[in-house]
N, C-alpha and C. Protein backbone atom coordinates (compact mmCIF):
# COMPACT_ATOMS: atom_id res chain seq x y z
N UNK A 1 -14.20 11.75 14.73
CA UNK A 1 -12.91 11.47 14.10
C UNK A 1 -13.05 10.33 13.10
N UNK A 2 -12.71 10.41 12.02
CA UNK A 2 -12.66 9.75 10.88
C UNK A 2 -11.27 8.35 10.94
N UNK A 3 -11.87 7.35 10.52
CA UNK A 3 -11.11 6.45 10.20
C UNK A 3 -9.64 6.71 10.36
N UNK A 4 -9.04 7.68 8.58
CA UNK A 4 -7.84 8.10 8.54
C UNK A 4 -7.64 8.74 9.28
N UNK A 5 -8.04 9.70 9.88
CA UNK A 5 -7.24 10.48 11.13
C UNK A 5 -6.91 9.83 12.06
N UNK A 6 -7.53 8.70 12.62
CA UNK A 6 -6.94 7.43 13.54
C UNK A 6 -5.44 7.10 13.84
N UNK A 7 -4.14 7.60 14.76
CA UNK A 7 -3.36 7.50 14.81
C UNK A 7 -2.99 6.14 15.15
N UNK A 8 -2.40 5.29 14.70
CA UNK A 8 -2.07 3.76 15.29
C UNK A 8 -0.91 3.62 15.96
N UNK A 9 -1.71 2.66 16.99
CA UNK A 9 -0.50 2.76 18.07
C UNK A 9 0.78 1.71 17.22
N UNK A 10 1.63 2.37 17.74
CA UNK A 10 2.82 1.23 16.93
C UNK A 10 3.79 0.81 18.31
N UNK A 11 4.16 -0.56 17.84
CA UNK A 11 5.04 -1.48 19.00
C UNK A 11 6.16 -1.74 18.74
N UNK A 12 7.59 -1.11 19.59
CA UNK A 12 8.60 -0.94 19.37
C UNK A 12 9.14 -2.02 19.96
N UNK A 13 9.68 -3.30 19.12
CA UNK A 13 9.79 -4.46 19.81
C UNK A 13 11.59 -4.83 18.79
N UNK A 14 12.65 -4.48 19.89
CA UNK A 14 13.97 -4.96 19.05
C UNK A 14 13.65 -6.65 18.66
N UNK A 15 14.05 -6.93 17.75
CA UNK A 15 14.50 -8.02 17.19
C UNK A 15 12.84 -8.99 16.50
N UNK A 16 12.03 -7.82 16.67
CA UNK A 16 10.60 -8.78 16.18
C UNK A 16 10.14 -8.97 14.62
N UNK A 17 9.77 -9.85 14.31
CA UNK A 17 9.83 -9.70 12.69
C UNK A 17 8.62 -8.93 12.49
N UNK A 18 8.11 -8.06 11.10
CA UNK A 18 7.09 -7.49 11.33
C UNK A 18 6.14 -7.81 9.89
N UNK A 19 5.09 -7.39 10.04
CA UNK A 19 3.95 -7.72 8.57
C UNK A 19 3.05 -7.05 8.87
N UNK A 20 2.24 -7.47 7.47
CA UNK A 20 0.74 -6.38 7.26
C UNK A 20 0.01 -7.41 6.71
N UNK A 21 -1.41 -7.33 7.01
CA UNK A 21 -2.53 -7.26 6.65
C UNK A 21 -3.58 -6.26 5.74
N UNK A 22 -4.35 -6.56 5.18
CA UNK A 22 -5.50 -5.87 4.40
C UNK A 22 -6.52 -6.30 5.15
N UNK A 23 -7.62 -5.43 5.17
CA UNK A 23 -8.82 -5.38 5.70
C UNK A 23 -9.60 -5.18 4.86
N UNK A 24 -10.37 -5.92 3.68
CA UNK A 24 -10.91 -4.71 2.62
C UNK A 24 -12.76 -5.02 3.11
N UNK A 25 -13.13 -3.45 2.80
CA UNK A 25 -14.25 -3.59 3.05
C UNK A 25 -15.41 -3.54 1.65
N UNK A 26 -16.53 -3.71 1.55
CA UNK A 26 -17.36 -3.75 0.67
C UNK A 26 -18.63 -3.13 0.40
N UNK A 27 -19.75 -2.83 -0.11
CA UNK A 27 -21.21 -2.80 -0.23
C UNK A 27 -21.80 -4.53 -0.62
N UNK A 28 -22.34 -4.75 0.34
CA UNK A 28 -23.35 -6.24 -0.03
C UNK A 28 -24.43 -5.91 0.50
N UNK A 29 -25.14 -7.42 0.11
CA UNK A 29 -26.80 -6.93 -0.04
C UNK A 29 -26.87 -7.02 1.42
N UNK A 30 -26.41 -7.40 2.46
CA UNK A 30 -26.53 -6.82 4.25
C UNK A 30 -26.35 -5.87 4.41
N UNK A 31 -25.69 -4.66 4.03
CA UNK A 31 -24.50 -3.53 3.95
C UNK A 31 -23.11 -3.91 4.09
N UNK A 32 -21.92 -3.27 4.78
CA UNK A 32 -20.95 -3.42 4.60
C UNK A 32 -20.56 -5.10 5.03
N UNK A 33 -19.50 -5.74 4.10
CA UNK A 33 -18.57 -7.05 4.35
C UNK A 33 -17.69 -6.64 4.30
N UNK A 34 -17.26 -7.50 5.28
CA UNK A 34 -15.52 -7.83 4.90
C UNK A 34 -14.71 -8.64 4.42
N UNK A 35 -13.68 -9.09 4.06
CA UNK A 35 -13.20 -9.91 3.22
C UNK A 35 -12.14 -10.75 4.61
N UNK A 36 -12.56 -11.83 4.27
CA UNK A 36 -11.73 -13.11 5.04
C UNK A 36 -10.88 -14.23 4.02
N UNK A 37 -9.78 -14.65 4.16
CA UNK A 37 -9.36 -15.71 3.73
C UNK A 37 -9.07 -16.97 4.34
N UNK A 38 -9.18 -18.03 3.59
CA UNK A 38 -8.88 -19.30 4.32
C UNK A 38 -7.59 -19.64 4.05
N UNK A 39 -6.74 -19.77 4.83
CA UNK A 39 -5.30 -20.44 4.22
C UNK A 39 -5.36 -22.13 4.16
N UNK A 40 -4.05 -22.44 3.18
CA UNK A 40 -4.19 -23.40 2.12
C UNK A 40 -3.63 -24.45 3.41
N UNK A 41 -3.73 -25.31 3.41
CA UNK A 41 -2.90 -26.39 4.59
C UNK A 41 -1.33 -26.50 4.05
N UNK A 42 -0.75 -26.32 5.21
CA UNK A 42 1.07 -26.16 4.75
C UNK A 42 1.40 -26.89 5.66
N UNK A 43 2.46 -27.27 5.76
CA UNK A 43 3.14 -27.92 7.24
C UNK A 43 4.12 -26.69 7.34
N UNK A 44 4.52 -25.92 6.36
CA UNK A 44 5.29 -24.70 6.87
C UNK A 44 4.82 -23.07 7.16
N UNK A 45 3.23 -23.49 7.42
CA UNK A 45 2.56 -22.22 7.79
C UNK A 45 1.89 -22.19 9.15
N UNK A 46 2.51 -21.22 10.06
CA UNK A 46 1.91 -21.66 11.36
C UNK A 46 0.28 -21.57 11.74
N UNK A 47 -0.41 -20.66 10.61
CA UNK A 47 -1.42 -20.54 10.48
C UNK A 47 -2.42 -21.45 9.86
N UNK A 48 -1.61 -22.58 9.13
CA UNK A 48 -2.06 -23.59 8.25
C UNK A 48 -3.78 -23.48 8.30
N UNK A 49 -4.68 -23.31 7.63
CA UNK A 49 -5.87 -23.60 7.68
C UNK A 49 -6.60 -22.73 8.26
N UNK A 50 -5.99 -21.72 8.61
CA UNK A 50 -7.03 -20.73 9.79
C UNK A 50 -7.89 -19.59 8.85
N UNK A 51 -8.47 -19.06 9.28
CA UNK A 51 -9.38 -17.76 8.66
C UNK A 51 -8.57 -16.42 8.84
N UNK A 52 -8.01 -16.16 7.97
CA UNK A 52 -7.35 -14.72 8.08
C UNK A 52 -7.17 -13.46 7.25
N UNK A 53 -6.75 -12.53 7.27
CA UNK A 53 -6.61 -11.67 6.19
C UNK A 53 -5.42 -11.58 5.51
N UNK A 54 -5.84 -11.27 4.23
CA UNK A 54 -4.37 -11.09 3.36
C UNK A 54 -3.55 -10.55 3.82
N UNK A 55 -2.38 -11.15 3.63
CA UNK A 55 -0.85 -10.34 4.04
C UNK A 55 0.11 -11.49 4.57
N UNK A 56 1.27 -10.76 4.86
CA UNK A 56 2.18 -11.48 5.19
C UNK A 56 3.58 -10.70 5.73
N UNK A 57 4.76 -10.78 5.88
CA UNK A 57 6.19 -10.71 6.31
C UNK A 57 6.41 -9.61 5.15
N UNK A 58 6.60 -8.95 5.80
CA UNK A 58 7.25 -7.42 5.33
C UNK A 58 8.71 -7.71 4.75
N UNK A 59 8.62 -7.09 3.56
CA UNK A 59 9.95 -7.37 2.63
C UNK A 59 10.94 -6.96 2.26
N UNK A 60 12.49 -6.58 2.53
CA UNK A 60 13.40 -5.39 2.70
C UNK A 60 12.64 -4.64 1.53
N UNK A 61 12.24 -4.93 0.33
CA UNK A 61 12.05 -4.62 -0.85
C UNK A 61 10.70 -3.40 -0.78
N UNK A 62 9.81 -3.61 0.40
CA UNK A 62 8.80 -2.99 0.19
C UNK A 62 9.02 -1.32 0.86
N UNK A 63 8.12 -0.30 0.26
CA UNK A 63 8.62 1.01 0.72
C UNK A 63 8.71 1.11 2.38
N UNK A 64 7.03 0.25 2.81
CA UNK A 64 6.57 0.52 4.01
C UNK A 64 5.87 -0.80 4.30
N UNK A 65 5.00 -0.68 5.61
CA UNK A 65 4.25 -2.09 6.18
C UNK A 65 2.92 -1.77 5.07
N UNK A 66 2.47 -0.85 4.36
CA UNK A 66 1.09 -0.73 3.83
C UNK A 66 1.47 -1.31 2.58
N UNK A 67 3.10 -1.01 2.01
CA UNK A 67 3.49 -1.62 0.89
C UNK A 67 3.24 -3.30 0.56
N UNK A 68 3.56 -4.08 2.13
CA UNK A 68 3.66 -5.04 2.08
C UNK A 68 2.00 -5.64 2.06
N UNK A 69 1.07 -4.66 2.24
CA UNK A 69 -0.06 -5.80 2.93
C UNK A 69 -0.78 -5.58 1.06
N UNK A 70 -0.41 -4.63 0.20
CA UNK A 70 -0.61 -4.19 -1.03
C UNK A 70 -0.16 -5.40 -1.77
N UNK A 71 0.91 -5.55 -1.62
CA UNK A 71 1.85 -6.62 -2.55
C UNK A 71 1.44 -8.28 -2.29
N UNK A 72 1.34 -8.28 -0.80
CA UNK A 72 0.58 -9.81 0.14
C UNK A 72 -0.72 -9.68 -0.91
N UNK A 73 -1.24 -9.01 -1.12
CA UNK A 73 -2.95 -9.09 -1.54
C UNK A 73 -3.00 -9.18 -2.69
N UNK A 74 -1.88 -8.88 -3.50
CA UNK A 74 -1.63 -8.99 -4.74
C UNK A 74 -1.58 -10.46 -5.11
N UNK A 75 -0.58 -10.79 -4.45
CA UNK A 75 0.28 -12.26 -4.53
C UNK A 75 -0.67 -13.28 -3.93
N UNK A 76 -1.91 -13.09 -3.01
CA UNK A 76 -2.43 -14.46 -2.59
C UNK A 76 -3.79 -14.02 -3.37
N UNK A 77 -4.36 -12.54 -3.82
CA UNK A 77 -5.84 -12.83 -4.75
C UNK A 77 -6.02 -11.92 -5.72
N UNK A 78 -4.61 -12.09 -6.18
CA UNK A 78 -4.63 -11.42 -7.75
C UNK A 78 -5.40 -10.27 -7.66
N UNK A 79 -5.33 -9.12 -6.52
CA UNK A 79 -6.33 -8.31 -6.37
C UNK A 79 -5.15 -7.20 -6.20
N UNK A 80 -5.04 -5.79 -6.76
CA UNK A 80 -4.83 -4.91 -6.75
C UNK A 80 -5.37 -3.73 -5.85
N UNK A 81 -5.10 -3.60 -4.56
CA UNK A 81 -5.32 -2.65 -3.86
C UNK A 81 -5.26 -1.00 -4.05
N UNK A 82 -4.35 -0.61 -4.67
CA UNK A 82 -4.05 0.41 -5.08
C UNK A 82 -4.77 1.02 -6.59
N UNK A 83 -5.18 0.20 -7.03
CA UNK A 83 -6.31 0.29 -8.06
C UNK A 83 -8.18 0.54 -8.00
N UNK A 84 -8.09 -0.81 -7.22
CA UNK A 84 -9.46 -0.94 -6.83
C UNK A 84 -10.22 -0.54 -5.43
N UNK A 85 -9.48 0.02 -4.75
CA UNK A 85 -9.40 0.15 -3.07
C UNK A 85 -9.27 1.63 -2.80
N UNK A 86 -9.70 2.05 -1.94
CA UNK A 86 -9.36 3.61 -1.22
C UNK A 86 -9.02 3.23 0.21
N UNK A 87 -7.91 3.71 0.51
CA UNK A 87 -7.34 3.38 1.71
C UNK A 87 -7.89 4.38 2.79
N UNK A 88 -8.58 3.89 3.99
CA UNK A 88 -9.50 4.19 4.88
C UNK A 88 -8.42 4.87 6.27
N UNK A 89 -7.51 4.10 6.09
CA UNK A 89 -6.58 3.99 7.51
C UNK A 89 -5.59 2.62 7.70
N UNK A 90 -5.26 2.97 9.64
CA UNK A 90 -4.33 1.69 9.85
C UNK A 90 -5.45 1.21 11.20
N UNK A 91 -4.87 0.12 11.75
CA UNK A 91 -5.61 0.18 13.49
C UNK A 91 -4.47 -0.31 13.94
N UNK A 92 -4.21 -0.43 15.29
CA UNK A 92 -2.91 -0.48 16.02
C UNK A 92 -2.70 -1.80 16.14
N UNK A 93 -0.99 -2.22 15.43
CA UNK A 93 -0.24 -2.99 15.75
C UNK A 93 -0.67 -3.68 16.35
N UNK A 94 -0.50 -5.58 16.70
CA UNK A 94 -0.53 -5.91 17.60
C UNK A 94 0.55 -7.41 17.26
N UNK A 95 0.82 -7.91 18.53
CA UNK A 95 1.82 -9.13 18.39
C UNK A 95 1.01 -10.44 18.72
N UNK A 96 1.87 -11.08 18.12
CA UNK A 96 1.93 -12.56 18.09
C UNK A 96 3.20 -13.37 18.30
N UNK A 97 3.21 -14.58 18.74
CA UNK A 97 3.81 -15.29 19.00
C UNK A 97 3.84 -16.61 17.59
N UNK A 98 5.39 -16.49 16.67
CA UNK A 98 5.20 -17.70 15.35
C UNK A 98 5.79 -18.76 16.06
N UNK A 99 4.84 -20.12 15.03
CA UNK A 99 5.69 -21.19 15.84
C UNK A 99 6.36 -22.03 14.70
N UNK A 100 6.89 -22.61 14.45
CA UNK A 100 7.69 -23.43 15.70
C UNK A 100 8.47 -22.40 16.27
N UNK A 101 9.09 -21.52 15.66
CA UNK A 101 10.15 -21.01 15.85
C UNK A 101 10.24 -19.89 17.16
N UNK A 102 9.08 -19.51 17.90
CA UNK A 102 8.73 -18.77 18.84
C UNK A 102 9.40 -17.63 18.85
N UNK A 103 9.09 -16.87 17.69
CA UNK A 103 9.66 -15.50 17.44
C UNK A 103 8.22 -14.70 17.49
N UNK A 104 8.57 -13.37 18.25
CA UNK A 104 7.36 -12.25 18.09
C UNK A 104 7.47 -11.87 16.59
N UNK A 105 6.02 -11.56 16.39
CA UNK A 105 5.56 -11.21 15.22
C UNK A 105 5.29 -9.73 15.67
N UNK A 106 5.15 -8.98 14.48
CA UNK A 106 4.37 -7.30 14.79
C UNK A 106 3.40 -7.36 13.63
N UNK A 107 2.57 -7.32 13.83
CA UNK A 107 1.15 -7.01 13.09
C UNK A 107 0.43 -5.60 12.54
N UNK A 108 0.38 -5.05 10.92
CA UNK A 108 -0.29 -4.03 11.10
C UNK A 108 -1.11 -3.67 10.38
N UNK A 109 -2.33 -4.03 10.53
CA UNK A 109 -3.81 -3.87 10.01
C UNK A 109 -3.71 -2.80 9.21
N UNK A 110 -4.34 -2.65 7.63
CA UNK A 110 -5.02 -1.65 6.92
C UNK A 110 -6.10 -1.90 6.40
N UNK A 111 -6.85 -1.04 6.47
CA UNK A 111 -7.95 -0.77 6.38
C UNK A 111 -8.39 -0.26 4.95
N UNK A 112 -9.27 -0.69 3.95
CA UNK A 112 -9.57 -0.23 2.39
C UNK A 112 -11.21 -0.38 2.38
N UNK A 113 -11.56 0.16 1.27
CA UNK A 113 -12.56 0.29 0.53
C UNK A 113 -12.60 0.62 -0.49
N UNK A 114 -13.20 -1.14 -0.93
CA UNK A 114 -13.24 -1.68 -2.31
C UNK A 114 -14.10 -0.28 -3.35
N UNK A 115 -13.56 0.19 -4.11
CA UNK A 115 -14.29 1.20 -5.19
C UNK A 115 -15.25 0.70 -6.65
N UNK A 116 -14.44 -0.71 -6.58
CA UNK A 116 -15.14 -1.65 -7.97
C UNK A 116 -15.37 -3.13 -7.61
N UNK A 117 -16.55 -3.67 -8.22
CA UNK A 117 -16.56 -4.91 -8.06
C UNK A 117 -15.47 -5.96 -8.66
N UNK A 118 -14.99 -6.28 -7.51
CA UNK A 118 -13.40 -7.46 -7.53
C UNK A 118 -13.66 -8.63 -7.32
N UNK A 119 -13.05 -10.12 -8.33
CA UNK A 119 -13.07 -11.21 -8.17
C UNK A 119 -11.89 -11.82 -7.84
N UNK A 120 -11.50 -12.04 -5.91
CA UNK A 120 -10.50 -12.34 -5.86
C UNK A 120 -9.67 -13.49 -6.32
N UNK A 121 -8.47 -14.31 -6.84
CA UNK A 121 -8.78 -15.39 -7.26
C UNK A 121 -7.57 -15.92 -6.22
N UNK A 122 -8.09 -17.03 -5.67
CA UNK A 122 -6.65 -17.26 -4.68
C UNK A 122 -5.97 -18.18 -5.13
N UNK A 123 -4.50 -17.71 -4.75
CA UNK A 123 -3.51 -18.05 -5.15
C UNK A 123 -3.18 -20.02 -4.07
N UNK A 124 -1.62 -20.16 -4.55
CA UNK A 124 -1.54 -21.18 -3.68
C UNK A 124 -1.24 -21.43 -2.26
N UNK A 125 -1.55 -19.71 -1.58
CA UNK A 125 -1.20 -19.96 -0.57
C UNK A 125 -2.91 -20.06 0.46
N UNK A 126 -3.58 -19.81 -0.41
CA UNK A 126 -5.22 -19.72 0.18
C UNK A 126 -6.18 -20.60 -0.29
N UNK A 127 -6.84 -21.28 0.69
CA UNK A 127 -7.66 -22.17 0.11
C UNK A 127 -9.15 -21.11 -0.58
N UNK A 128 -9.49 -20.82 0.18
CA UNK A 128 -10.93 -19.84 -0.27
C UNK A 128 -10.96 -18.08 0.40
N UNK A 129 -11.50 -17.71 -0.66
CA UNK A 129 -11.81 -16.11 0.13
C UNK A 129 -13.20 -16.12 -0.02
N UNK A 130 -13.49 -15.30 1.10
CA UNK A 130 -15.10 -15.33 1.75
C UNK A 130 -15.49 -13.79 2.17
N UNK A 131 -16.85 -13.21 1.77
CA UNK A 131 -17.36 -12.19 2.44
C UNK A 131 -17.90 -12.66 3.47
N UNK A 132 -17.89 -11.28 4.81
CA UNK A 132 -18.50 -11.90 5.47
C UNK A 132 -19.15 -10.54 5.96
N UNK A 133 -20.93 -10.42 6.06
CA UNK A 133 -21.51 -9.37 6.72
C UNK A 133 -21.05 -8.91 7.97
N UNK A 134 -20.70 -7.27 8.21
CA UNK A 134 -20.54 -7.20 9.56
C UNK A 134 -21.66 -7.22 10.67
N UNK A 135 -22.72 -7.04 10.06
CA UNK A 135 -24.40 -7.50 10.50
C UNK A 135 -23.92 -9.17 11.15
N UNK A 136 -23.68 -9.88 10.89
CA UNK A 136 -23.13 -11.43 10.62
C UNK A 136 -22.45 -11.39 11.83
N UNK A 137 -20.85 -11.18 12.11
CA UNK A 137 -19.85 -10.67 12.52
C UNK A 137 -19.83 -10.39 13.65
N UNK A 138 -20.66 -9.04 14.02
CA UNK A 138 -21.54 -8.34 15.07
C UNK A 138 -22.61 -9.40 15.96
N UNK A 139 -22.90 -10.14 15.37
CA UNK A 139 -24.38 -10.85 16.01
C UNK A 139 -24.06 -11.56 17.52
N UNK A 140 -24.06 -11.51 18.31
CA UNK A 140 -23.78 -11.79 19.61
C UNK A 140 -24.35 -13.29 19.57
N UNK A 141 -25.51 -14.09 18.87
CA UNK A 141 -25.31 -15.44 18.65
C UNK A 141 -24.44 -15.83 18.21
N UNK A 142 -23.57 -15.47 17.42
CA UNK A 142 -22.38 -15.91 16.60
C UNK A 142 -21.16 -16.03 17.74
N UNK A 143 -21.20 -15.11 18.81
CA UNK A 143 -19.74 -15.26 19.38
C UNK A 143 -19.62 -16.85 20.29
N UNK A 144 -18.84 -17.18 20.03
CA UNK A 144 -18.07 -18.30 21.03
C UNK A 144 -16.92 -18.39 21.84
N UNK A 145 -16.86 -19.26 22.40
CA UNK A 145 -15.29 -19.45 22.72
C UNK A 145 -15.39 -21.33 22.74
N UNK A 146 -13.68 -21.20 22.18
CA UNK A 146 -13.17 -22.62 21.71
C UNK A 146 -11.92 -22.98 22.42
N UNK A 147 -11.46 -24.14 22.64
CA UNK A 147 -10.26 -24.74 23.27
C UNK A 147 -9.17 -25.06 21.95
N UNK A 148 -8.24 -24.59 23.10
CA UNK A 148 -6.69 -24.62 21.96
C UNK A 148 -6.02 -24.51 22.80
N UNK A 149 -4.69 -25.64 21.98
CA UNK A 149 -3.64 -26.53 23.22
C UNK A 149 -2.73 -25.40 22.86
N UNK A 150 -1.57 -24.92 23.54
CA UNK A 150 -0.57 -24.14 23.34
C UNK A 150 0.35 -24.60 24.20
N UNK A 151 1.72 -24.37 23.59
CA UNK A 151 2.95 -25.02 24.50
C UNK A 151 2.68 -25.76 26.01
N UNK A 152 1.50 -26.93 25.29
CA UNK A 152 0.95 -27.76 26.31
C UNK A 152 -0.04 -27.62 26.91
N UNK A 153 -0.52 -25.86 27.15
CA UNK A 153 -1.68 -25.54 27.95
C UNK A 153 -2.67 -25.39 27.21
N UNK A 154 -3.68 -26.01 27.99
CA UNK A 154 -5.20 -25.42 27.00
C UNK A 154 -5.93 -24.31 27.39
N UNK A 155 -6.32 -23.35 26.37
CA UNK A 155 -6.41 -22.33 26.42
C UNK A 155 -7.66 -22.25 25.97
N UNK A 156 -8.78 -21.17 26.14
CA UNK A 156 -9.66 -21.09 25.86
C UNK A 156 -9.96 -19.58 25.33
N UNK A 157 -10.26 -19.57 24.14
CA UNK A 157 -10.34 -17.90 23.00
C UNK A 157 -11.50 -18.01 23.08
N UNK A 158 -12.00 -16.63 22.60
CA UNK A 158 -13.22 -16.02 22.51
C UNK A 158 -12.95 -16.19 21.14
N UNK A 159 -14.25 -16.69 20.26
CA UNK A 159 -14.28 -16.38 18.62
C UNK A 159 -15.55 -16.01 18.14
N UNK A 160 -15.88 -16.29 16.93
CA UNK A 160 -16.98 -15.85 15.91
C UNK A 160 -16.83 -17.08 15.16
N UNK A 161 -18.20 -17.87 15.16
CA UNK A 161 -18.30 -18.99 14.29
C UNK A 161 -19.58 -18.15 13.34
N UNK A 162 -19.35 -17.94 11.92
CA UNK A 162 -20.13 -17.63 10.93
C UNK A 162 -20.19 -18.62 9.55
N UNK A 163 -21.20 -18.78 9.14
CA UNK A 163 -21.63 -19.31 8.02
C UNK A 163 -20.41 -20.63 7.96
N UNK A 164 -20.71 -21.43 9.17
CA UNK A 164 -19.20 -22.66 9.54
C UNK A 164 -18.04 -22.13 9.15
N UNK A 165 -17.76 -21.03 9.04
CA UNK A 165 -16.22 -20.87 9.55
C UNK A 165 -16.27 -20.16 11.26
N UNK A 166 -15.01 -20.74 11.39
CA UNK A 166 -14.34 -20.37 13.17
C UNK A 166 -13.20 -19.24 12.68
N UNK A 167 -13.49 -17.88 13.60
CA UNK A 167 -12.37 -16.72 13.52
C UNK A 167 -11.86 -16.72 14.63
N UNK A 168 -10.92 -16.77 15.02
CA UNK A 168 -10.28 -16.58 16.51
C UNK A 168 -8.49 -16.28 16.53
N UNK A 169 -8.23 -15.93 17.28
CA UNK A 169 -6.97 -15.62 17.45
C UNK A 169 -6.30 -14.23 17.13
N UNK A 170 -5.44 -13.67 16.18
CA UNK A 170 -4.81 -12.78 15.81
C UNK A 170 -5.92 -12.70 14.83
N UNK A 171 -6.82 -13.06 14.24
CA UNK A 171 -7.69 -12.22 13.67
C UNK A 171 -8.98 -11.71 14.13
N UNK A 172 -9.35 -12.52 14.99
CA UNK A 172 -10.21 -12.37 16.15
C UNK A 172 -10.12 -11.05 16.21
N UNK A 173 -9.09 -10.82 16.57
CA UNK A 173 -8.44 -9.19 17.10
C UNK A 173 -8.45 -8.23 16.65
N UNK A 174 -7.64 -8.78 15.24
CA UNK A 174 -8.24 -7.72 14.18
C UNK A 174 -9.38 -7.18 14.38
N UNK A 175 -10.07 -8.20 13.58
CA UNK A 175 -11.60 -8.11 13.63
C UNK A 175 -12.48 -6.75 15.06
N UNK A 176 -12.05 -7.51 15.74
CA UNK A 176 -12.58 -6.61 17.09
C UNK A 176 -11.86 -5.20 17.09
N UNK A 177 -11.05 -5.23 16.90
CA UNK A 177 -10.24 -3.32 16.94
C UNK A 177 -11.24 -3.14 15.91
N UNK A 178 -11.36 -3.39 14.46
CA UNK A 178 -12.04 -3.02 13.17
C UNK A 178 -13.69 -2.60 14.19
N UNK A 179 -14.57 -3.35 14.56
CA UNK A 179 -15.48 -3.45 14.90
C UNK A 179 -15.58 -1.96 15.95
N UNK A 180 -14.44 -2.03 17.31
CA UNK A 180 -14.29 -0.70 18.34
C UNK A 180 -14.33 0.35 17.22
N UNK A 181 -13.82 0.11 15.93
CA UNK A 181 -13.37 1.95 15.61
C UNK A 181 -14.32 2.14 14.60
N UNK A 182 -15.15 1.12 14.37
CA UNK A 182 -16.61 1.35 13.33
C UNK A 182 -17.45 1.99 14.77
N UNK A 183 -17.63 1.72 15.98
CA UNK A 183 -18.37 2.14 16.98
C UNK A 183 -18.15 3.12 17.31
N UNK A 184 -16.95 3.53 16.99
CA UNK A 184 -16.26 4.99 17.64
C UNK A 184 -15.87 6.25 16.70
N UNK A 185 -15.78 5.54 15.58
CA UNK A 185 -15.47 6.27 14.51
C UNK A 185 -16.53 6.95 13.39
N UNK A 186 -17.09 5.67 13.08
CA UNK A 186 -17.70 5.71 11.39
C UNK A 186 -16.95 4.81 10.63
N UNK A 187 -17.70 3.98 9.41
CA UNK A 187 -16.60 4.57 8.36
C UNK A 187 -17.42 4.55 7.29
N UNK A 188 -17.02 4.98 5.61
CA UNK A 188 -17.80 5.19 4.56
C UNK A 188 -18.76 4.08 4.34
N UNK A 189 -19.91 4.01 4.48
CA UNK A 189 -21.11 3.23 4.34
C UNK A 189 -21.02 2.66 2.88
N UNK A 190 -20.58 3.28 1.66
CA UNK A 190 -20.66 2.74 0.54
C UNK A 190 -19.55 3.45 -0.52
N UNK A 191 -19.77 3.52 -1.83
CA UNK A 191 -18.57 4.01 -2.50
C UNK A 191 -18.34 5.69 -2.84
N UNK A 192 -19.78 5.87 -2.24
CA UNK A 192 -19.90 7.13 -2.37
C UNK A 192 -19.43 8.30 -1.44
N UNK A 193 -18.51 7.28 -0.14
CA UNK A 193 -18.07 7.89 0.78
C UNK A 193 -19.08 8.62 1.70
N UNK A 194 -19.73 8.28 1.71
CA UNK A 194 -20.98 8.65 3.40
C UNK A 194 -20.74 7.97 4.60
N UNK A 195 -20.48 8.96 5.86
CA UNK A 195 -20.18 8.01 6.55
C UNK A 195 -21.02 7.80 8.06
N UNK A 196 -20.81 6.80 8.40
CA UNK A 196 -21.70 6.71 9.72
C UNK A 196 -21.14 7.70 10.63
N UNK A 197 -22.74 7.56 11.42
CA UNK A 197 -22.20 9.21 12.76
C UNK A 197 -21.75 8.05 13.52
N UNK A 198 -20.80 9.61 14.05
CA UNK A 198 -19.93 8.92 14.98
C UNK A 198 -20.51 8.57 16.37
């Protein structure tokens, strides 16, 4: 089963706010990367500083959640998805908890492949965008786990420390669904659309 045929689970949550993400994938000299961003330090971003993927809060304005993670990717790296990208799929929803305000979030991953070489340029809501090998990613030296205080308790995540950046949390996750459905799936190895056995 192919990427797009991948049905995503979706989470029917009254009153939760919802958003999208981009996943874009690449050809580098490892084989496939993925694209990570650093966000910019905010005091009004609960994510302030973390490693994540483009996107953001779904907009009455947008058609759909794929609309929004199109338009997010637009707006934080001047990068055109719908141009430069072939859309692969979704992977299933998942929630979060925003703070201060302790409202559920709904989360929904898409999945692309980059068709042309793109220079993202980030905007002011991102400090840096970064490839990162899934060779890299994958490497079982790389995984960790780190301490993080939450409404008082300390908590301890499983992450990926690569090339000194720390991934953990709601992208962590990402990341790991992306990783299960490259194991289970395939997906196009390069631009020529070949894809790994399943």
């Amino acid at each position: 089963m192919a990427l797009k045929e991948h049905r995503p689970r979706r989470i029917e949550s009254e009153g939760a706010e919802r958003a999208a993400v981009a996943m874009m994938l690449r050809d580098g000299s490892l084989g496939i990367e993925l694209l990570f961003i650093e966000r910019a330090e905010s005091p009004r971003d609960p994510w302030s500083g973390h490693m994540a993927f483009p996107g953001g809060r779904h907009d009455p304005d947008d058609v759909d959640l794929r609309a929004t993670a199109v338009r997010e990717t637009a707006e934080e790296l001047r990068l055109d998805l719908n141009r430069a990208g072939v859309f692969l799929g979704g992977l299933n929803e998942l929630t979060t908890i925003t703070r201060p305000r302790g409202r559920e979030l709904v989360v929904a991953p898409y999945v692309y492949r980059l068709n042309e070489p793109v220079l993202p340029v980030p905007g002011p809501e991102v400090r840096a965008a970064c490839w990162i090998a899934l060779l890299k990613l994958g490497a079982e030296a790389n995984r960790a786990v780190i301490a993080r205080t939450f409404a008082g308790r300390r908590l301890w995540c499983p992450s990926l420390r690569v090339d000194g950046r720390v991934i953990w949390g709601l992208t962590y996750r990402m990341y790991r669904d992306l990783e299960s459905m490259v194991a289970a799936t395939g997906i196009p190895e390069s631009a020529s659309g070949e894809e790994v056995a399943s």
